[in-house]
Structures are given as structure tokens and as C-alpha cells.
C-alpha atoms as a PDB file:
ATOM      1  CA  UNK A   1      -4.191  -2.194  12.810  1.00  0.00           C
ATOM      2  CA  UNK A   2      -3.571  -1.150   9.284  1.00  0.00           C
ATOM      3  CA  UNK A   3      -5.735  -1.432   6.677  1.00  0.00           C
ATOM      4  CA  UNK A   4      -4.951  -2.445   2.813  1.00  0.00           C
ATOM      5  CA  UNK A   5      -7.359  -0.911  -0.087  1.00  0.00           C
ATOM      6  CA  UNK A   6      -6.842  -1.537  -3.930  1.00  0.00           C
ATOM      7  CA  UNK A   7      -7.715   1.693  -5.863  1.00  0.00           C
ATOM      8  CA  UNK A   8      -7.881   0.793  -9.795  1.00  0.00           C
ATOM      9  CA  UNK A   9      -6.749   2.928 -12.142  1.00  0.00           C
ATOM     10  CA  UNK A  10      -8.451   3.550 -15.564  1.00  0.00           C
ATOM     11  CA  UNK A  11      -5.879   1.409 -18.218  1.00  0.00           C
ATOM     12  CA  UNK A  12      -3.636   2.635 -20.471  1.00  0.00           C
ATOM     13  CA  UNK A  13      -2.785   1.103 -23.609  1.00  0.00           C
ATOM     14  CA  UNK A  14       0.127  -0.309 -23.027  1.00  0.00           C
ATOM     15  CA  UNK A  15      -1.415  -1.487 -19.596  1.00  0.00           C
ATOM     16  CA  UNK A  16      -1.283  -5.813 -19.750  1.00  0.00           C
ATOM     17  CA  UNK A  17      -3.581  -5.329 -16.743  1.00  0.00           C
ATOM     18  CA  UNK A  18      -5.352  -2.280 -14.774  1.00  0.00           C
ATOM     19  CA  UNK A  19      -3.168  -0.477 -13.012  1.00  0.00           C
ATOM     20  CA  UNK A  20      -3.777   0.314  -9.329  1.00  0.00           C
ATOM     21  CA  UNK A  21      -2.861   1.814  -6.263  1.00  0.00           C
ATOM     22  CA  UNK A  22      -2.349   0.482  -2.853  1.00  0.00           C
ATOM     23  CA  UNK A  23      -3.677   2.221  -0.369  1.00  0.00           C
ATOM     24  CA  UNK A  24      -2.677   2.031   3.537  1.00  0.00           C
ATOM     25  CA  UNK A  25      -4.736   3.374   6.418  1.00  0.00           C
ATOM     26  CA  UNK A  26      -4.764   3.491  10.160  1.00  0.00           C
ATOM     27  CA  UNK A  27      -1.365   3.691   9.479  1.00  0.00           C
ATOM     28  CA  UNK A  28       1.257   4.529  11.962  1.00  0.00           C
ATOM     29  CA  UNK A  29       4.773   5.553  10.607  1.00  0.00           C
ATOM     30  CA  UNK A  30       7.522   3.567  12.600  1.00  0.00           C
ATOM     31  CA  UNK A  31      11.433   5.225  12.413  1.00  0.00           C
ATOM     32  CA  UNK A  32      14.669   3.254  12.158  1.00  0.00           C
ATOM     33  CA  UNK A  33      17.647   4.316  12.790  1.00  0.00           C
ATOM     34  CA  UNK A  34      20.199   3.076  10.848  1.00  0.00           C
ATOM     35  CA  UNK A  35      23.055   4.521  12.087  1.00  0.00           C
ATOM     36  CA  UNK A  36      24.753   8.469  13.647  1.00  0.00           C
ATOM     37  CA  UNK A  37      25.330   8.894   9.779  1.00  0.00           C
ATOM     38  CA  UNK A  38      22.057   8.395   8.644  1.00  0.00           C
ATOM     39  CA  UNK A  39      20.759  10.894   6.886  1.00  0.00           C
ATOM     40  CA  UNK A  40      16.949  10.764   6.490  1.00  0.00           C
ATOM     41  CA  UNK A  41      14.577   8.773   7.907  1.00  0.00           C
ATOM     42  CA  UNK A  42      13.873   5.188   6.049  1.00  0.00           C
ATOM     43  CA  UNK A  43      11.117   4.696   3.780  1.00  0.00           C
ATOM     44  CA  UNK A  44       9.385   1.250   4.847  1.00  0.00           C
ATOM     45  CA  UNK A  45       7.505   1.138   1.333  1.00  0.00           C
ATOM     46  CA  UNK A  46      10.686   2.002  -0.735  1.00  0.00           C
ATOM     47  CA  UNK A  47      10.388  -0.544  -3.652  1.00  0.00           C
ATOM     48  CA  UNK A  48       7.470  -2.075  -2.574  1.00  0.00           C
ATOM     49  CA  UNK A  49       5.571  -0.490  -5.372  1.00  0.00           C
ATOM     50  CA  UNK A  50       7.244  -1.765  -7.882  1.00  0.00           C
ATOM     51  CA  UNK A  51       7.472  -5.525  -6.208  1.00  0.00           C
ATOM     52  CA  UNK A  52       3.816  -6.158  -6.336  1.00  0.00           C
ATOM     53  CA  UNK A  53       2.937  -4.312  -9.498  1.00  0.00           C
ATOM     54  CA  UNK A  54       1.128  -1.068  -8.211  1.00  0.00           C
ATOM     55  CA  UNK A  55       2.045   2.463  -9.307  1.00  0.00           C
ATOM     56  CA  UNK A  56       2.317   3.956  -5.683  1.00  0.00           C
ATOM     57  CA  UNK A  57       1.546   3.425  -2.167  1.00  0.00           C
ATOM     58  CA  UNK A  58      -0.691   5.939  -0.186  1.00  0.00           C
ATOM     59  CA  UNK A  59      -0.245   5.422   3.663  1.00  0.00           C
ATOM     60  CA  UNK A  60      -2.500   7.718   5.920  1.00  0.00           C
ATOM     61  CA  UNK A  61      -2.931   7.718   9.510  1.00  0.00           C
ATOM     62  CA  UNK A  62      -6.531   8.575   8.829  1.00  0.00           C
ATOM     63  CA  UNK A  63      -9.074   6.499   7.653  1.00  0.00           C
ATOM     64  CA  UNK A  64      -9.782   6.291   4.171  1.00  0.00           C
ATOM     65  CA  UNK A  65     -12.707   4.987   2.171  1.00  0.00           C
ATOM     66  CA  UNK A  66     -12.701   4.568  -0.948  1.00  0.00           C
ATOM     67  CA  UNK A  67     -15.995   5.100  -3.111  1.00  0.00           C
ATOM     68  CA  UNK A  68     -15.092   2.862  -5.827  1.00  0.00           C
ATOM     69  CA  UNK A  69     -14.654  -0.146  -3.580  1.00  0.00           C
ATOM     70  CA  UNK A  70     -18.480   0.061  -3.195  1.00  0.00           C
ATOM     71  CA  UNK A  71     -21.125  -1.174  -5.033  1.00  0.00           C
ATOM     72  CA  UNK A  72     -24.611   0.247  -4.920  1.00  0.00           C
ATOM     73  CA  UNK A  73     -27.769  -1.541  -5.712  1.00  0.00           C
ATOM     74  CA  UNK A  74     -30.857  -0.168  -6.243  1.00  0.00           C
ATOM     75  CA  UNK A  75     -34.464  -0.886  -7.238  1.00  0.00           C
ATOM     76  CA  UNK A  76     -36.015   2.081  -8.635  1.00  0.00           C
ATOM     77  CA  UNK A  77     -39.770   0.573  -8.248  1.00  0.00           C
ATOM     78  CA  UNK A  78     -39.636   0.776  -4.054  1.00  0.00           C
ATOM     79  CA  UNK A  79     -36.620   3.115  -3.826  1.00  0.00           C
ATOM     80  CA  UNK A  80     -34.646   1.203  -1.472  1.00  0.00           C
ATOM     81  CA  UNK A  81     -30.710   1.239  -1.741  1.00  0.00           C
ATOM     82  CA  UNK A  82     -28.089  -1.257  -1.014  1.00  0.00           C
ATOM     83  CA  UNK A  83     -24.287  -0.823  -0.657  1.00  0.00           C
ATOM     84  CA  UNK A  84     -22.405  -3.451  -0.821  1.00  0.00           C
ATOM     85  CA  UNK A  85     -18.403  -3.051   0.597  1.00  0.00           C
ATOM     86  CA  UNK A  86     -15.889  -5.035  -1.228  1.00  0.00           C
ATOM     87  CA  UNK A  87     -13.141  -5.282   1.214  1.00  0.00           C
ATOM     88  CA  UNK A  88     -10.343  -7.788  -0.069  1.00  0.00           C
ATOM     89  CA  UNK A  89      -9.026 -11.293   2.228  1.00  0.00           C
ATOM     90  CA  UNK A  90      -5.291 -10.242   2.596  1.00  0.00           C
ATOM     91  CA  UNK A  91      -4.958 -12.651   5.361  1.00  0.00           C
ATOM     92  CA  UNK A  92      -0.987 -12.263   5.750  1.00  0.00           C
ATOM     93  CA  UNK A  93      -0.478 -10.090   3.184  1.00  0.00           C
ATOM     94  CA  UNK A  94       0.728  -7.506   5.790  1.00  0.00           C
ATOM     95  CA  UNK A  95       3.372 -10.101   7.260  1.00  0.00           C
ATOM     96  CA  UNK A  96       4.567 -10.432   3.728  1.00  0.00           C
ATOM     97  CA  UNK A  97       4.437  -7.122   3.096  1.00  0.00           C
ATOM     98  CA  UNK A  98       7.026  -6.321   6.321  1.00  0.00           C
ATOM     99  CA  UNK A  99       9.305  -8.973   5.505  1.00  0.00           C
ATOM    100  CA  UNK A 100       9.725  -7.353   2.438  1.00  0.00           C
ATOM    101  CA  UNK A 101      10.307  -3.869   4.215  1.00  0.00           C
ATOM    102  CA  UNK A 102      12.718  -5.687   6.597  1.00  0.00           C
ATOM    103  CA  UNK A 103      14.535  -7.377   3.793  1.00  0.00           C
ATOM    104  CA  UNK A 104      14.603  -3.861   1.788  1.00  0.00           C
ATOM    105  CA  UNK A 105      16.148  -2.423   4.868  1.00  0.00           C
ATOM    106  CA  UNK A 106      18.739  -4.909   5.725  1.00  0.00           C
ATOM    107  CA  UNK A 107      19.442  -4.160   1.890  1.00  0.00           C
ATOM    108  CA  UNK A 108      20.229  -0.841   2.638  1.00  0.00           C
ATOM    109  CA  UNK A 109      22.280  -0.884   5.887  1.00  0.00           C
ATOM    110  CA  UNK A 110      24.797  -2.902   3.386  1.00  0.00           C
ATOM    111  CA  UNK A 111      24.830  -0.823   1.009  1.00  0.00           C
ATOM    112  CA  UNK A 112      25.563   2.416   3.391  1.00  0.00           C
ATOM    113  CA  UNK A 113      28.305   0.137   5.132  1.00  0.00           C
ATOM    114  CA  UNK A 114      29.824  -0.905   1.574  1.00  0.00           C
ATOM    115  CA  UNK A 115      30.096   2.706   0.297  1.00  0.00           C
ATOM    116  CA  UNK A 116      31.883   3.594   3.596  1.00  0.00           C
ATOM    117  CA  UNK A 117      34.588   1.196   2.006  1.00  0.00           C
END
């Protein structure tokens, strides 16, 4: 099953909060066909981006860790180490997330059929 990361971005100044990057994993691409006219393959993410306020998505089969999701610990006087993984509750999040994709894409079968008009 997919996984979702949050990769912050260092702010701008014209930033009203950090900017970030969702991040995808364990990914695996799906195709829909639209239609014999269709051109290119749809994108599932296409305007997701800008929907929940991130400046891209990253989607990898792979998986991906990202350092800055983890927060190291350490006590100098015995030299002992801990890491601690912050990995975010996005119980449903993906569901939303599809519905969004499915909504996008029923969005653009009607615009392809009302250009053919």
C-alpha cells in the first residue's frame, strides 16, 4: 500500500505558511483509458497539488525515506543515539485523496466529450 510523506520546504517570504511537498511511495501507477482518442495517459495527481496546498507531488514505486522526517536524540555523556520517526496519521487521507483523482477524471472525460462538440 502507498505511503504519504510531508517534505517541508525552507519558506519564502511571501510564504503564509511552509511550503511542502507530498511525497508518495510504494506507489504503483494505474492507467485509464479514456477513450480510442485519447492521447496520453491520465495523470491521477493532476491538480491535486494545488488542492491541498503543496508545491508538487513525488510518486515513486520505490521506497523513500526521508531524513528530515527524523529526529535524532543524543546524549553526548554515554554516547547513545535515538531516532525518533515522525510518520503522520492520514487515516483516510488516501480515500480522499482518490475521490479527488476520480472526480478530476470524470472532469476531464467531459471536457474531451464537450470539445468534440
Amino acid at each position: 500500500m502507498a505511503r504519504l510523506q510531508i517534505l517541508e520546504l525552507p519558506e519564502g517570504v511571501d510564504d503564509n505558511r511552509p511550503p511542502f511537498v507530498l511525497v508518495i511511495d510504494q506507489y504503483t501507477a494505474q492507467r485509464y483509458v479514456l477513450g480510442p482518442d485519447q492521447p496520453e495517459p491520465v495523470d491521477q495527481f493532476e491538480h491535486v497539488a494545488e488542492k491541498i496546498g503543496a508545491r508538487a507531488i513525488l510518486a515513486f514505486e520505490e521506497t523513500i525515506d526521508i531524513p528530515a522526517n527524523e529526529i535524532t536524540l543524543s546524549d553526548a555523556a554515554d554516547g547513545n543515539v535515538v531516532r525518533i520517526r515522525v510518520e503522520p496519521d492520514l487515516e483516510g487521507f488516501t480515500e480522499k485523496v482518490m475521490a479527488e483523482v476520480a472526480k478530476a477524471q470524470v472532469e476531464a472525460i467531459d471536457a474531451v466529450r464537450q470539445a468534440r462538440l
